[in-house]
C-alpha atoms as a PDB file:
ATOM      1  CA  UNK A   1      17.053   0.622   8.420  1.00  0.00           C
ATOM      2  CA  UNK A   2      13.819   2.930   7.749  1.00  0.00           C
ATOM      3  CA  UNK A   3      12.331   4.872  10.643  1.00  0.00           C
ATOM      4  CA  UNK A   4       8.964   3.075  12.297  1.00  0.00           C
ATOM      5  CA  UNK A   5       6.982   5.681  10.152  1.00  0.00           C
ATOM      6  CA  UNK A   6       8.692   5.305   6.655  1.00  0.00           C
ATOM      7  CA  UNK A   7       6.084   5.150   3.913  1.00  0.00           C
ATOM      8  CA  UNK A   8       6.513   1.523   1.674  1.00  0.00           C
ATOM      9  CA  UNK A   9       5.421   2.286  -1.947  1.00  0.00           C
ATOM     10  CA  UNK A  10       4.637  -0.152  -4.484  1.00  0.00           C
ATOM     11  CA  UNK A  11       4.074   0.704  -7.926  1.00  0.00           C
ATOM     12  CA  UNK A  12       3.083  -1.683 -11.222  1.00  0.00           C
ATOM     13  CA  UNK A  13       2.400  -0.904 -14.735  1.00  0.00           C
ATOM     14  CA  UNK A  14       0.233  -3.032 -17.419  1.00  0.00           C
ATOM     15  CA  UNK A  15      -0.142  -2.787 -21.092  1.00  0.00           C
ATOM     16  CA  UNK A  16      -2.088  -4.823 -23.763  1.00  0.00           C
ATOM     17  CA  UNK A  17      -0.692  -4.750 -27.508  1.00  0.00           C
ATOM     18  CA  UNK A  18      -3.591  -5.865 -28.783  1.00  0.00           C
ATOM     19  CA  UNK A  19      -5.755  -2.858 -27.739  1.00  0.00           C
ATOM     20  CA  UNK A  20      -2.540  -0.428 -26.935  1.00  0.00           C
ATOM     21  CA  UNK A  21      -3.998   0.194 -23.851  1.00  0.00           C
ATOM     22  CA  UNK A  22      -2.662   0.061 -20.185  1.00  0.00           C
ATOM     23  CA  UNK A  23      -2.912   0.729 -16.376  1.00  0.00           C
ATOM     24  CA  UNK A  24      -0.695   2.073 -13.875  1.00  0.00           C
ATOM     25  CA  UNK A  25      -1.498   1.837 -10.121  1.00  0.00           C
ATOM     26  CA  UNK A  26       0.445   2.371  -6.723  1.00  0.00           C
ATOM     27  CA  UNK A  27      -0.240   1.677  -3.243  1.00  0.00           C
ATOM     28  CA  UNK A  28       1.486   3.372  -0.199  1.00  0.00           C
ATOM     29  CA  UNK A  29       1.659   1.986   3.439  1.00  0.00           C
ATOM     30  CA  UNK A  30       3.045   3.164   6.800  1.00  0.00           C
ATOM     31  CA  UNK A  31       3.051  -0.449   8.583  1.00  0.00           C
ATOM     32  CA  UNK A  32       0.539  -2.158   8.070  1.00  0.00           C
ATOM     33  CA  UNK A  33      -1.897   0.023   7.262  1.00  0.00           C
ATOM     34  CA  UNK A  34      -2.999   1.287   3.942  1.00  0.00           C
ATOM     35  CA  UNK A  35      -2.545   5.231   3.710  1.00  0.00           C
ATOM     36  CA  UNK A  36      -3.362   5.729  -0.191  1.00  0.00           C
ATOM     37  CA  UNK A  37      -3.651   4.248  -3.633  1.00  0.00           C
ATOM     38  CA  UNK A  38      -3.954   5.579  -6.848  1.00  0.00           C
ATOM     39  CA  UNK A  39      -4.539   4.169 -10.675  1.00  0.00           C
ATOM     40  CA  UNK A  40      -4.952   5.500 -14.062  1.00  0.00           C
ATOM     41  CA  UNK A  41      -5.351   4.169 -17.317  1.00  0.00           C
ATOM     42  CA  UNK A  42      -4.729   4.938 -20.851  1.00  0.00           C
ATOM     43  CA  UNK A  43      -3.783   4.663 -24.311  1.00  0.00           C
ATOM     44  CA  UNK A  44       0.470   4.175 -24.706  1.00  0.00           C
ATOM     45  CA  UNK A  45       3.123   2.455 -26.836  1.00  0.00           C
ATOM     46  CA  UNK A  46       4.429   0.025 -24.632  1.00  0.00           C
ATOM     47  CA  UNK A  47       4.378  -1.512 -21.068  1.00  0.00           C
ATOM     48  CA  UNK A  48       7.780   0.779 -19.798  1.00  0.00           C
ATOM     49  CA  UNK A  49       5.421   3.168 -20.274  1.00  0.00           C
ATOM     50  CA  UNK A  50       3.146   2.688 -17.639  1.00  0.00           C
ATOM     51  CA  UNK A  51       5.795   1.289 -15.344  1.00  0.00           C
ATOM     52  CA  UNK A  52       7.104   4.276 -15.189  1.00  0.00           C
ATOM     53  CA  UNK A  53       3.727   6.392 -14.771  1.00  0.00           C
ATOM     54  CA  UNK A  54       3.272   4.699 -11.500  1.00  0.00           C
ATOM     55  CA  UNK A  55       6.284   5.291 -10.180  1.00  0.00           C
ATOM     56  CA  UNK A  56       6.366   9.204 -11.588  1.00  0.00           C
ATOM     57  CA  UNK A  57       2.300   9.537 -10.030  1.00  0.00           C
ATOM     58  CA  UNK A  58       4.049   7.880  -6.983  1.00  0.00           C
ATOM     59  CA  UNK A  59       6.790  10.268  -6.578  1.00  0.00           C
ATOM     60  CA  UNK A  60       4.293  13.362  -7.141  1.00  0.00           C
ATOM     61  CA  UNK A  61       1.920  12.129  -4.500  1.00  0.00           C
ATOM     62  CA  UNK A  62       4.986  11.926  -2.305  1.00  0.00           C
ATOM     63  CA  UNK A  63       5.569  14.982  -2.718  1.00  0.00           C
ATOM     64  CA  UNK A  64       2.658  16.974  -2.884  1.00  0.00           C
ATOM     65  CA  UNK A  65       0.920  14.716   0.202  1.00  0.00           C
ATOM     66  CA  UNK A  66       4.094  13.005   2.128  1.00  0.00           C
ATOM     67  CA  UNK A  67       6.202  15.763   1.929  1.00  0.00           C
ATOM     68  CA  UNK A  68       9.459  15.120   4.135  1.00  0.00           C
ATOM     69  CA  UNK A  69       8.698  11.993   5.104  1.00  0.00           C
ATOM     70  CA  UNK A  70      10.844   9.135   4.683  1.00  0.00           C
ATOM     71  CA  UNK A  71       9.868   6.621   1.358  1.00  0.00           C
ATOM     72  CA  UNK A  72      10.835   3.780  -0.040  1.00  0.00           C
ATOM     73  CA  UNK A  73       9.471   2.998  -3.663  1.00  0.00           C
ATOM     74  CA  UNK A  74       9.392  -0.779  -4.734  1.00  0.00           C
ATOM     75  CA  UNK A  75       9.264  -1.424  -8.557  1.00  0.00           C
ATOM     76  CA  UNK A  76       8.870  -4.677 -10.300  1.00  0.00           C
ATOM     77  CA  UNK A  77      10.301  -3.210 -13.520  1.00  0.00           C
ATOM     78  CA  UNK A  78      14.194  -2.937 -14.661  1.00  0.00           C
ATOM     79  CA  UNK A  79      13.756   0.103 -17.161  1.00  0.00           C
ATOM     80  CA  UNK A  80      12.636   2.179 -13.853  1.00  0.00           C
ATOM     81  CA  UNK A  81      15.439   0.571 -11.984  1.00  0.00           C
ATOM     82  CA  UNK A  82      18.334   1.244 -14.774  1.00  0.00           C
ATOM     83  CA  UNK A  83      16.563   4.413 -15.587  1.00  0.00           C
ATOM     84  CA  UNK A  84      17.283   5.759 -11.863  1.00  0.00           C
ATOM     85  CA  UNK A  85      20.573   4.043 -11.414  1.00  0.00           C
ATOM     86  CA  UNK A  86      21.867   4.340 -14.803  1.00  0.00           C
ATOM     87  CA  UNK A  87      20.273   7.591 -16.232  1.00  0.00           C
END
């Protein structure tokens, strides 16, 4: 059970092999409400790649601008998920 003021943040990754480009983005919310979002783009070597640039951009906005407060970070991909569990 998370506290009535826990932060949900969701976090995606894209990448195109033809142009070996990509996008990460995340969005954080304290209810319903939207308290930030952030995206970047860039050149890379694979989609994993830019999952896991929106979850580490996540995790450094959490910590630089939600400081102590509680999170939880919601990921689509596996690689982040057996990276944290796993690695």
């Amino acid at each position: 059970m998370h506290p009535a003021d826990a932060l949900q943040v969701f976090t995606d990754g894209s990448f195109d092999v033809g142009s070996r480009t990509g996008a990460w983005a995340f969005v954080v919310f304290k209810g319903d409400e939207q308290v930030h979002a952030e995206r970047g783009t860039g050149e890379g070597s694979s989609n994993n790649a830019f999952e896991v640039l929106g979850v580490m951009n996540a995790l450094s906005w959490l910590e630089t601008s939600a400081a102590g407060r509680t999170a939880t970070v919601w990921t689509d991909s596996r690689h982040v998920v057996e990276g944290v569990d796993h690695w």
